[in-house]
Protein backbone atom coordinates (compact mmCIF):
# COMPACT_ATOMS: atom_id res chain seq x y z
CA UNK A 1 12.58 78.63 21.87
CA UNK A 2 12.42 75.10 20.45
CA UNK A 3 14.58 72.30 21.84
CA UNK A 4 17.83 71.31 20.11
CA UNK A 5 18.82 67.82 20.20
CA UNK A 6 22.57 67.27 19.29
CA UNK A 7 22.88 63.28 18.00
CA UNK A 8 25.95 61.92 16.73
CA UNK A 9 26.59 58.88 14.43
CA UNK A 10 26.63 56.50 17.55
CA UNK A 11 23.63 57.84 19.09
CA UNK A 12 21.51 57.77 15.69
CA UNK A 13 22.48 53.85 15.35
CA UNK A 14 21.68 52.77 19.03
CA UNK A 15 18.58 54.64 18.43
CA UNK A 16 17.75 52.70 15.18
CA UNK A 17 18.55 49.90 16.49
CA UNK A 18 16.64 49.58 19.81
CA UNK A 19 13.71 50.81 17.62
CA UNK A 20 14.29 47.98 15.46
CA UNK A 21 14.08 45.32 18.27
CA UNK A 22 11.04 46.82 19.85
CA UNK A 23 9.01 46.62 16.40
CA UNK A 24 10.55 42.57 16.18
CA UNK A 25 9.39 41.79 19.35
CA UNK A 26 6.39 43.71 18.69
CA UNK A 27 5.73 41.33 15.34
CA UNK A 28 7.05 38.12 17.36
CA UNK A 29 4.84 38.29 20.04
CA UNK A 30 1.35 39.49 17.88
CA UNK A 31 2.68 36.48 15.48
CA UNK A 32 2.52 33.75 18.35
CA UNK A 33 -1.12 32.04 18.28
CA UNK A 34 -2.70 31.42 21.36
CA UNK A 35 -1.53 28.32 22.92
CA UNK A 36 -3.85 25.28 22.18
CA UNK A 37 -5.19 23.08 24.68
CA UNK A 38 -3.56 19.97 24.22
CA UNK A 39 -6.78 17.77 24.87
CA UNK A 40 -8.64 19.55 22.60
CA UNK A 41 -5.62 18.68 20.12
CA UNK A 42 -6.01 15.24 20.55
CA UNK A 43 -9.44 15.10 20.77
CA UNK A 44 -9.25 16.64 16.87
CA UNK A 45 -6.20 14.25 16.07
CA UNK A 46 -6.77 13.02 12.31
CA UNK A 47 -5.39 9.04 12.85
CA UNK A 48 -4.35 6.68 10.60
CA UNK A 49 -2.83 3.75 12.45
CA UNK A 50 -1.89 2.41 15.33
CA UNK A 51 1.87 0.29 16.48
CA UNK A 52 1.83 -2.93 17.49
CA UNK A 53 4.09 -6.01 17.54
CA UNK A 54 4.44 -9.48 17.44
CA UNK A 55 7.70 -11.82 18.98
CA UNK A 56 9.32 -14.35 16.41
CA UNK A 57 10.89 -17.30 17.43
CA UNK A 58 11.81 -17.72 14.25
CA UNK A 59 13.85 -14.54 14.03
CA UNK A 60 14.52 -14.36 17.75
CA UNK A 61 13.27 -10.42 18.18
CA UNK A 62 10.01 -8.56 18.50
CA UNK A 63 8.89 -7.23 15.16
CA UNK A 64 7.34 -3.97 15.05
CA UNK A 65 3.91 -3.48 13.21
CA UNK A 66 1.99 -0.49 11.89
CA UNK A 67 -1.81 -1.23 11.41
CA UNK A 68 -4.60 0.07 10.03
CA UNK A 69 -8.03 -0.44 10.01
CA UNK A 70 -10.85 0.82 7.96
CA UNK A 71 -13.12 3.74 8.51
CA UNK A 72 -15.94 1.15 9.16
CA UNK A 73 -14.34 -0.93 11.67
CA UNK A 74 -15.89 -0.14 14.79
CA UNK A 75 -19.16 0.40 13.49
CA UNK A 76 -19.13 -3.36 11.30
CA UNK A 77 -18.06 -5.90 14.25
CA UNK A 78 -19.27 -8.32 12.03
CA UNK A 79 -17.57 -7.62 8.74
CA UNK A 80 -14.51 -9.76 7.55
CA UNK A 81 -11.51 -7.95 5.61
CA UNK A 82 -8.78 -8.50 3.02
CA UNK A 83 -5.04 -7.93 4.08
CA UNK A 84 -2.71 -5.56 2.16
CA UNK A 85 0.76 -6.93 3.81
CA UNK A 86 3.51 -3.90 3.34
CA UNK A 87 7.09 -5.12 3.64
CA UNK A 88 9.42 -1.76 4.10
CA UNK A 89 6.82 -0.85 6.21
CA UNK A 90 8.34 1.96 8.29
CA UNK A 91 9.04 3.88 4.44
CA UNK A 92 5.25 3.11 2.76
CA UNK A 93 2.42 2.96 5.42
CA UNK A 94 1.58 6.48 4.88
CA UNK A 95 0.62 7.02 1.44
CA UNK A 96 -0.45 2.98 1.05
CA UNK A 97 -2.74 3.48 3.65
CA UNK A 98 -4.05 6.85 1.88
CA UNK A 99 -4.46 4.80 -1.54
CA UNK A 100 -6.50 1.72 0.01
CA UNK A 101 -9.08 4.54 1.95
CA UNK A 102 -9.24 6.71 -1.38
CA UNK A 103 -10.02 3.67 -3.41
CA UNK A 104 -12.39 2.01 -1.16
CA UNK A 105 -14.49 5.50 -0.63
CA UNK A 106 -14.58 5.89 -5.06
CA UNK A 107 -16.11 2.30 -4.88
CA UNK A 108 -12.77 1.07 -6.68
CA UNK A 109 -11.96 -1.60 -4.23
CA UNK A 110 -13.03 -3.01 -0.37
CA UNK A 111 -12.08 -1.55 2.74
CA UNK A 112 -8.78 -3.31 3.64
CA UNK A 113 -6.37 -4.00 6.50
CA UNK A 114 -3.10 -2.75 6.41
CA UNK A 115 -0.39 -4.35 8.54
CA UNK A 116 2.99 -2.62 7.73
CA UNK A 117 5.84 -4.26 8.40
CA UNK A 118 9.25 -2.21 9.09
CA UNK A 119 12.76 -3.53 9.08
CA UNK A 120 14.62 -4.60 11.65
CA UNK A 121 17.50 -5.78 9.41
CA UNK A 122 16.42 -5.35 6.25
CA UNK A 123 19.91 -7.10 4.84
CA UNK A 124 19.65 -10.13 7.24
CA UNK A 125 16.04 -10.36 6.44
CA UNK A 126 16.20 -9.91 2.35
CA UNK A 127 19.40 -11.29 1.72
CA UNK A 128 20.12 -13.31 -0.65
CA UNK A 129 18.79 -10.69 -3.86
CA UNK A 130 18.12 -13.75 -6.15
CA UNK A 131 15.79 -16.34 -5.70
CA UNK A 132 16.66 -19.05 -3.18
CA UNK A 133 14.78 -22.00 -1.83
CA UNK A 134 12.95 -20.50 1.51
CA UNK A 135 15.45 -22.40 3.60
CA UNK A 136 16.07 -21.32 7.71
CA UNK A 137 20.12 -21.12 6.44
CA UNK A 138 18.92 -18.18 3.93
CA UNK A 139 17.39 -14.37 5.32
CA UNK A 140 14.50 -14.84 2.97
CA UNK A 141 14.22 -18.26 4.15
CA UNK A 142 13.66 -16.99 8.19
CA UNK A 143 11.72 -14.22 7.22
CA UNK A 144 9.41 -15.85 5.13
CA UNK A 145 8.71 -18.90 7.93
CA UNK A 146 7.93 -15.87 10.39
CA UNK A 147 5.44 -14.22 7.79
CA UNK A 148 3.73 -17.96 6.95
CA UNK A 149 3.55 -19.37 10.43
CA UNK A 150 3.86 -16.73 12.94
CA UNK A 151 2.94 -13.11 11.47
CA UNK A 152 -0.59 -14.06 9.25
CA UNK A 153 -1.84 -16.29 11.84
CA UNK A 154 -1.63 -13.64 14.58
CA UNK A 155 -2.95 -11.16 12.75
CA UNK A 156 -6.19 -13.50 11.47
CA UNK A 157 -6.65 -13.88 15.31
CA UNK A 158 -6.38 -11.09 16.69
CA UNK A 159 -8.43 -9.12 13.70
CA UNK A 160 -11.48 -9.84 11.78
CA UNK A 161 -9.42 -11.08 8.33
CA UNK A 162 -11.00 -12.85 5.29
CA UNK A 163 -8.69 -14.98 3.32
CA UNK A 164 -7.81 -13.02 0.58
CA UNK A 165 -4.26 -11.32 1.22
CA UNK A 166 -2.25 -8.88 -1.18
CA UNK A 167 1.92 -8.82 -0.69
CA UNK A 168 3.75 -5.48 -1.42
CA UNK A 169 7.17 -4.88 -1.83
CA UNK A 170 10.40 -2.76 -3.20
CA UNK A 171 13.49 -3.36 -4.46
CA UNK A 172 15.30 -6.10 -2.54
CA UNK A 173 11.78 -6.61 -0.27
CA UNK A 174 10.40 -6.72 -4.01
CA UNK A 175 12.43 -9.69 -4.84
CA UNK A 176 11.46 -11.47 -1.53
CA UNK A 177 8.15 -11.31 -2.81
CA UNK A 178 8.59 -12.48 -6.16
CA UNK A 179 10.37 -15.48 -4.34
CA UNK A 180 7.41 -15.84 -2.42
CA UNK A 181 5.44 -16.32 -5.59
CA UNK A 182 7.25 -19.30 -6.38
CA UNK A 183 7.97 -20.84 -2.95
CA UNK A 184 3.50 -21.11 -2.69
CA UNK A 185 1.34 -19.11 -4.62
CA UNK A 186 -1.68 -19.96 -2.55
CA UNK A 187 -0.13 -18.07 0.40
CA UNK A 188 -1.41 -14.85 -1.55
CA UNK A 189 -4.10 -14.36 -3.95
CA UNK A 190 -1.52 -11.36 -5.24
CA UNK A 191 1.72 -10.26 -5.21
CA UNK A 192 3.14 -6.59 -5.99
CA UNK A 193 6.47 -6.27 -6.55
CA UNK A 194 8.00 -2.59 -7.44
CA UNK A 195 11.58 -2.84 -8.88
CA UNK A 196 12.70 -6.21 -7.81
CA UNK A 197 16.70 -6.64 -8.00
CA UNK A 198 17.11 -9.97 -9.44
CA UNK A 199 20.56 -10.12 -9.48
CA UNK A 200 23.17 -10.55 -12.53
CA UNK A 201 21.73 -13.15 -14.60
CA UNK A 202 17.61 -12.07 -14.28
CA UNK A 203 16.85 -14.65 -16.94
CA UNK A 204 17.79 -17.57 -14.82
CA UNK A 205 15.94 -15.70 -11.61
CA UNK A 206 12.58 -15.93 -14.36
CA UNK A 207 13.11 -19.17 -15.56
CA UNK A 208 13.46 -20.50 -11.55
CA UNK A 209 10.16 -18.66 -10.92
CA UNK A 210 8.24 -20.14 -13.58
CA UNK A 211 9.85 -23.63 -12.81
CA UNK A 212 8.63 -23.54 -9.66
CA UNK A 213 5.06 -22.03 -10.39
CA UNK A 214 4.94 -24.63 -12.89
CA UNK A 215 4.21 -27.31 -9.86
CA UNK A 216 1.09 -25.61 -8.59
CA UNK A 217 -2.60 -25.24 -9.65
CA UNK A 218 -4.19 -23.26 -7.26
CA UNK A 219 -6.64 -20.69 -8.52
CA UNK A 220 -6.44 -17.49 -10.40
CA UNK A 221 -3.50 -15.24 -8.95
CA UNK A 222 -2.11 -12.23 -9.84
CA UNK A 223 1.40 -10.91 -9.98
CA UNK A 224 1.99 -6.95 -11.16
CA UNK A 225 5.94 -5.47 -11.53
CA UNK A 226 7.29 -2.61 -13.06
CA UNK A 227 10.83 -0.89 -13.55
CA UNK A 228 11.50 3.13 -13.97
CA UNK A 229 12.83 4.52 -17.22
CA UNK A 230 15.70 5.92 -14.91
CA UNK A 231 16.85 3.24 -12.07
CA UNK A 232 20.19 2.01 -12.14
CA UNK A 233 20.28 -0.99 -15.11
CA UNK A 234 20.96 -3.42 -12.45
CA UNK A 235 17.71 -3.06 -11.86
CA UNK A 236 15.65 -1.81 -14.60
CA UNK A 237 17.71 -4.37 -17.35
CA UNK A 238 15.40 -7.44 -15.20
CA UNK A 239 12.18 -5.77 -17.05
CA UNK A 240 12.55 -7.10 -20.96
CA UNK A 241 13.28 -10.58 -19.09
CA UNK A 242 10.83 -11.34 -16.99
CA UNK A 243 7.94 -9.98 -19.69
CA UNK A 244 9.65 -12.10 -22.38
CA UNK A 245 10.04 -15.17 -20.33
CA UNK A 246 6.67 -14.69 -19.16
CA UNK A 247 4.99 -14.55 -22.20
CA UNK A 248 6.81 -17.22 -22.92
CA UNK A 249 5.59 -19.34 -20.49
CA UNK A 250 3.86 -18.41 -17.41
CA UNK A 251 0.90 -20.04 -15.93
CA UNK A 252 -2.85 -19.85 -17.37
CA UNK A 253 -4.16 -19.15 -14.07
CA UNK A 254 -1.81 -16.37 -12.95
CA UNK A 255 -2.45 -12.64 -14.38
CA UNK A 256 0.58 -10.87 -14.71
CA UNK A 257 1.71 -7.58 -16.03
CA UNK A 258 5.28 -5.95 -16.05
CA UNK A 259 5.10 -1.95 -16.16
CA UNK A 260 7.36 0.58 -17.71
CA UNK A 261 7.28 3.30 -15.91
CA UNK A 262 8.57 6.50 -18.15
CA UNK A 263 10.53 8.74 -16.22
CA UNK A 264 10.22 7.57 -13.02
CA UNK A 265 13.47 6.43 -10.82
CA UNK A 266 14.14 3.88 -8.44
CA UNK A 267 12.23 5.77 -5.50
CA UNK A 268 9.49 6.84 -7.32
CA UNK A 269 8.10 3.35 -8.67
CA UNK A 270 6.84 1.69 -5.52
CA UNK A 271 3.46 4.23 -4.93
CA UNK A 272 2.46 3.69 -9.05
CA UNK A 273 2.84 0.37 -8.73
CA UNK A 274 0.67 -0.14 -5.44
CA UNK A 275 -1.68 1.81 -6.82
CA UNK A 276 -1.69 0.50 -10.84
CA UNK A 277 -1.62 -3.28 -8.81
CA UNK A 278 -4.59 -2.22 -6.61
CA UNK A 279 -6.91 -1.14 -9.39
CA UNK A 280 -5.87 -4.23 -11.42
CA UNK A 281 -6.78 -6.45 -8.58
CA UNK A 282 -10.28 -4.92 -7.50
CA UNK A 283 -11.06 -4.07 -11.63
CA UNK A 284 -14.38 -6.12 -11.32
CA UNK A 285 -15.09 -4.29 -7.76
CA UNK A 286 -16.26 -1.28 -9.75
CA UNK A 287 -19.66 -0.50 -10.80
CA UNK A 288 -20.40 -1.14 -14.75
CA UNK A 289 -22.75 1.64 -15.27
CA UNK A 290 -23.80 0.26 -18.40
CA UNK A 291 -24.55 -3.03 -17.13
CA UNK A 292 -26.89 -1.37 -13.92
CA UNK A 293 -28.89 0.89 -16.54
CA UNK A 294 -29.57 -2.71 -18.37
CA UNK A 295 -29.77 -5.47 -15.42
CA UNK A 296 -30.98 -2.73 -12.14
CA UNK A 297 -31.21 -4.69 -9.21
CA UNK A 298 -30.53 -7.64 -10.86
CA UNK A 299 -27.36 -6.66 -11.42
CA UNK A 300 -26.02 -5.14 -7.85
CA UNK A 301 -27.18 -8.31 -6.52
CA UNK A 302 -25.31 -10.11 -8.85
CA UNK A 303 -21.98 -8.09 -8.37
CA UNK A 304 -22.58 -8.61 -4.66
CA UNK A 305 -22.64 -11.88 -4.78
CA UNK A 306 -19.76 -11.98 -6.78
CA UNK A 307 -17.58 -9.97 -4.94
CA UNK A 308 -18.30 -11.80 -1.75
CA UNK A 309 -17.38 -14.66 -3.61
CA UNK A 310 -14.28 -13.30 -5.21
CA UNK A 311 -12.47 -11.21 -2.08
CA UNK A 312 -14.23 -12.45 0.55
CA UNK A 313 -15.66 -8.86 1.12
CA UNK A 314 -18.88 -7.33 1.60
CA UNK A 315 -20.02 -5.17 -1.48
CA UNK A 316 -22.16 -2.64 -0.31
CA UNK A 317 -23.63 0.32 -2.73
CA UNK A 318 -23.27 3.72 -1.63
CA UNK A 319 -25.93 6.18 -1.74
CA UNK A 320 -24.21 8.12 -3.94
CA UNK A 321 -24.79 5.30 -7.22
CA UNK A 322 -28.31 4.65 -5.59
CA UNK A 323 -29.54 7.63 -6.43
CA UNK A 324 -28.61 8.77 -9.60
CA UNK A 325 -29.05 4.70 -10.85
CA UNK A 326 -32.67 4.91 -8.97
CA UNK A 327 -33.66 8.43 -11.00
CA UNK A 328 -32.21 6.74 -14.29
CA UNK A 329 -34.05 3.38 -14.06
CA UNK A 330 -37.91 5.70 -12.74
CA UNK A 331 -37.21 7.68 -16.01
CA UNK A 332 -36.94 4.97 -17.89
CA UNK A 333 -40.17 3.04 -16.62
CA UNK A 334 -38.37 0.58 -14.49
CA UNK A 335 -40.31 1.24 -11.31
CA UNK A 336 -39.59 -2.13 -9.98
């Protein structure tokens, strides 16, 4: 005679419910990979950068750094590199150090060093927002001594730097370089600047930039800003100005641009315009294909030479335009 089981409500839940932490510690545990060995993780690390620091006497403190290098460095002791400085380092050295490697492997500009600088005090160090003379009284003032006479020369001696060097900033770090344009242009052969605040009258800000730039003749420089469609007017209302009053009257031997950047906000302006200002900058860094069907190795050499001549940098031609360029030229009877 079969077995009768009698189960009442409370029985047929504890049942159900042990059941139902068996099978979900049954999934947890088949779910858990098998722990990694932690040397093999770091062997397989993907690295971008490294910390380092420098002490300022100007500013009294040890200043964090974030660097990177290019892919090339260790196996090019003798190659010299260009300088992408990043103020607001701490926020940007990510995906400006992903732009500078993605445009130097397309052949759309050199390999560069990037030395990221984050804030310590970003209000002592940025302060005032509107252009003031670079005086120790002022934050800009301090900050900008440190970064002319303490922070480029260590990092030309401690790494292999040419003398073509790029300043980035945003918002109030974006006025400091805009300020920096005027106080000496020759400090920087460019100057990126993504939503500067310039304060309640921009118009006089402009025409105190262009007063001052007025005083030097160094050669060609290059200064690229832009605005959002949707940041705050205190910010974006500085765009009409400084184009007009540039047009008006800026330099011949400064190239400027001011972008308008539709529907983009306050936070979302600063990677466009690195990357915009980047291609600008290295424009003539990029193979004319037109030009190498017609000139062959006339032609690279020439662009090498220029570009060594331009940035300092070493143009070299990847395999990848070699070959196609080589087939091209052999179908065409060029078998020089």
């Amino acid at each position: 005679m079969p077995l009768k089981f009698q189960i009442n409500h409370r029985s047929a839940l504890a049942i159900f419910l042990v059941s139902v932490l068996l099978t979900s510690a049954n999934i947890g545990i088949a779910a858990q990979p098998a722990e990694a060995d932690q040397s093999d993780l770091v062997a397989k690390a993907i690295t971008i950068g490294f910390h380092s620091s420098v002490y300022s006497e100007t500013l009294a403190e040890n200043r964090p750094l974030q660097i990177y290098l290019p892919a090339n460095y260790q196996s090019t002791p003798n190659t010299r590199y260009p300088v992408l400085y990043l103020l607001d380092g701490d926020r940007n050295f990510h995906h400006a150090t992903g732009l500078v490697d993605y445009l130097a492997n397309s052949m759309m500009g050199p390999p560069m060093i990037v030395v990221a600088i984050p804030n310590t005090d970003r209000n002592r160090d940025f302060a005032p927002a509107a252009l003031a003379a670079p005086a120790d009284s002022t934050g800009q003032g301090r900050f900008y001594t440190f970064l002319k006479t303490e922070l480029i020369p260590h990092i030309d001696q401690t790494y292999p730097t040419n003398s073509y060097r790029i300043l980035w900033g945003h918002s109030a770090t974006a006025t400091f370089v805009l300020n920096a344009l005027a106080w000496d242009p020759e400090l920087f052969q460019a100057y990126l600047a993504a939503s500067p605040s310039l304060g309640r009258d921009p118009a006089a800000v402009a025409d105190a930039v262009l007063a001052a730039l007025a005083t030097f003749d160094p050669t060609p420089r290059s200064f690229f800003t832009c605005f959002g469609t949707i940041e705050d007017e205190r910010f974006s209302r500085a765009a009409p100005v400084l184009k007009d009053t540039f047009n008006a009257a800026a330099p011949d031997w400064l190239t400027w641009r001011v972008d308008w950047y539709e529907g983009d906000s306050h936070m979302t302006t600063p990677h466009q315009n690195l990357y915009d200002g980047l291609k600008r900058i290295f424009a003539p860094w990029r193979i004319d294909r037109q030009k190498l069907m017609e000139g062959g190795i006339d032609y690279l050499r020439s662009q090498q030479q220029g570009m060594r001549e331009r940035y300092g940098a070493e143009w070299s031609i990847p395999e990848s335009v070699i070959g196609p360029a080589a087939r091209s030229l052999l179908f065409q009877g060029e078998h020089q």
